[in-house]
Protein backbone atom coordinates (compact mmCIF):
# COMPACT_ATOMS: atom_id res chain seq x y z
CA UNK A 1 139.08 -75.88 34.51
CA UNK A 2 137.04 -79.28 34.46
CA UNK A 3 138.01 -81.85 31.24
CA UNK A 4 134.44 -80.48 29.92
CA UNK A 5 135.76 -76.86 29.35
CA UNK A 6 138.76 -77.62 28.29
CA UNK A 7 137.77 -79.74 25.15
CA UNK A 8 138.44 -77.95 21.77
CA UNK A 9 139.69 -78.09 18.61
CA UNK A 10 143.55 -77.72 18.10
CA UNK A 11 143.82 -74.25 17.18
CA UNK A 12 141.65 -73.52 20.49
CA UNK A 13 138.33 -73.08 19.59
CA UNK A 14 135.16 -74.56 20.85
CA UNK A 15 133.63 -75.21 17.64
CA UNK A 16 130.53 -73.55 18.94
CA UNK A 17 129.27 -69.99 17.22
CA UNK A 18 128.00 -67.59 19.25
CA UNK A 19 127.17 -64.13 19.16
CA UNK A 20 130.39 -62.27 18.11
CA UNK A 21 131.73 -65.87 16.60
CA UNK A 22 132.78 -68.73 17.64
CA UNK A 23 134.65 -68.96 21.31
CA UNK A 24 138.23 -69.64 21.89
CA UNK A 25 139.62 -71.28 25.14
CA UNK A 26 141.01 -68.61 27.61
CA UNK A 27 143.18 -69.18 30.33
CA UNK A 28 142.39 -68.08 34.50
CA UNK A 29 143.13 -69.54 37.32
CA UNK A 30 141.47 -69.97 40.05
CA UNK A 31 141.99 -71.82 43.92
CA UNK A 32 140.86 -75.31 44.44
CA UNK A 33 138.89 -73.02 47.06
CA UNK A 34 138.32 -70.39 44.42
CA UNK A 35 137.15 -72.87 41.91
CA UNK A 36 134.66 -74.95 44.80
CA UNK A 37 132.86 -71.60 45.08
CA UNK A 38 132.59 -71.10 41.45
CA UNK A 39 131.14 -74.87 40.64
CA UNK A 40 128.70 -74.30 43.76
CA UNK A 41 127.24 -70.90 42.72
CA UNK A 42 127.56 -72.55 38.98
CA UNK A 43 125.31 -75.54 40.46
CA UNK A 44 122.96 -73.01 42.49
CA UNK A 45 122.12 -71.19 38.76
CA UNK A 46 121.91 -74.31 37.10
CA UNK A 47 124.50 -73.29 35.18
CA UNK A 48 128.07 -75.25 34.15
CA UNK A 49 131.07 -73.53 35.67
CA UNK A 50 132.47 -71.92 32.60
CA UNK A 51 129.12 -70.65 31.42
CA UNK A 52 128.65 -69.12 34.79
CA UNK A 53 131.87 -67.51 35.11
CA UNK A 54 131.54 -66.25 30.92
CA UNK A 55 128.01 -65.17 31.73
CA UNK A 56 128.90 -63.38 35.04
CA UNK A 57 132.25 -61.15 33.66
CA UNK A 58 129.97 -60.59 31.03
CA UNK A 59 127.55 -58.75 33.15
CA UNK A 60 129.87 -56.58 34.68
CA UNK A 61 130.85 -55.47 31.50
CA UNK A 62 127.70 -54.32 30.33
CA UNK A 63 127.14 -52.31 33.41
CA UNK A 64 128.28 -48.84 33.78
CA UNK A 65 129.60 -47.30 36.55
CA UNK A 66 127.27 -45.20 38.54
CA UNK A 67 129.81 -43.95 40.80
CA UNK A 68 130.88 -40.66 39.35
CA UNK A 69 127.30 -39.89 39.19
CA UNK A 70 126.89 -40.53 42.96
CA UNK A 71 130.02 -39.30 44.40
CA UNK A 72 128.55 -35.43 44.87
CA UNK A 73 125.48 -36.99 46.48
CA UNK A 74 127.50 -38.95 48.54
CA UNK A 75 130.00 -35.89 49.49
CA UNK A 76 127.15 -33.82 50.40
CA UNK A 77 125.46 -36.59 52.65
CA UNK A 78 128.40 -37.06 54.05
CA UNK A 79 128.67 -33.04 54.77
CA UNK A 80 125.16 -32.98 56.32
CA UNK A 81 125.46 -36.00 58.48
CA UNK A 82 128.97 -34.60 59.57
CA UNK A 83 127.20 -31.58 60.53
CA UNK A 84 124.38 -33.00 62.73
CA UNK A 85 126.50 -35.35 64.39
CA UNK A 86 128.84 -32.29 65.48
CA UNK A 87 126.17 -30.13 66.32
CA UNK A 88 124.87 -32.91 68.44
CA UNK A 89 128.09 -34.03 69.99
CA UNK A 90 128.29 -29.97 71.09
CA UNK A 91 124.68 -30.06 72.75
CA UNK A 92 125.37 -33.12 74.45
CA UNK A 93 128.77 -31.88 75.94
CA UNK A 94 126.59 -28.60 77.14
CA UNK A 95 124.34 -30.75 78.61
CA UNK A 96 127.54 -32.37 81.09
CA UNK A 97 126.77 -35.52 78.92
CA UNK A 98 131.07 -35.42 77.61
CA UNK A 99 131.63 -39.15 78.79
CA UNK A 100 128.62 -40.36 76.52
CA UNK A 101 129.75 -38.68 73.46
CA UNK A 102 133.36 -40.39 74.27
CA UNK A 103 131.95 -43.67 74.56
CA UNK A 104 130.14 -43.26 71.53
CA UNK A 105 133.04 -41.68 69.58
CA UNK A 106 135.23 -44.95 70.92
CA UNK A 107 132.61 -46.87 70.21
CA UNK A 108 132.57 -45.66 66.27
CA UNK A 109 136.86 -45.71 65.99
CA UNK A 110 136.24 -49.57 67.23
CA UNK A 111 133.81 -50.15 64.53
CA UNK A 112 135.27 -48.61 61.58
CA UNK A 113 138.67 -50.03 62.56
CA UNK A 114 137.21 -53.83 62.46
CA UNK A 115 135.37 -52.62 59.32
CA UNK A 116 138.78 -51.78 57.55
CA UNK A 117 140.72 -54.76 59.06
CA UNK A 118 137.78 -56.79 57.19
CA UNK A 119 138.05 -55.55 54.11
CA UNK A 120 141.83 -55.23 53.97
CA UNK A 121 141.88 -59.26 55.18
């Protein structure tokens, strides 16, 4: 945190009401990396740091999840598309076009592997 959003009275708060009262210090840490980010997207927004980060965590708060709702749209796109691509991958082997389909099927392992390595890194 910067001198500027650290300043408060002694028993922590800002001194400044707000909506749901007046604000208290809170502790998180953050990078020197972490925190570089934070001041430049701050910056970009025209925002200070700490309002930023408050107005940001705030946000994600207020918005529900819409993944329940999607997951049986997503399992049942994932059905159909599972379904074409085998019923494609049989027509191509019947057509003596097996090598193709391997390449491709390589071609996909190679892709989702880097995919997780990037997300687990």
């Amino acid at each position: 945190m910067t001198e500027t959003d650290i300043k408060g009275t002694a028993s922590g708060e800002t001194g400044t009401e707000k909506a749901g009262g007046a604000r208290k210090i809170r502790g998180i840490r953050f990078s020197e990396s972490e925190w570089e980010q934070v001041k430049s997207a701050a910056a970009a927004h025209q925002m200070s740091a700490s309002e930023f980060v408050r107005e940001r965590i705030l946000a994600l708060t207020r918005t529900p999840s819409v993944a329940p709702s999607l997951a049986p749209l997503i399992e049942r796109m994932f059905r159909y598309t599972w379904f074409l691509a085998t019923e494609k991958r049989d027509a191509m082997i019947r057509e003596g076009r097996k090598a193709e389909v391997e390449a491709l099927v390589a071609e996909a392992r190679a892709l989702h592997e880097s995919l997780r390595s990037g997300a687990d890194g």
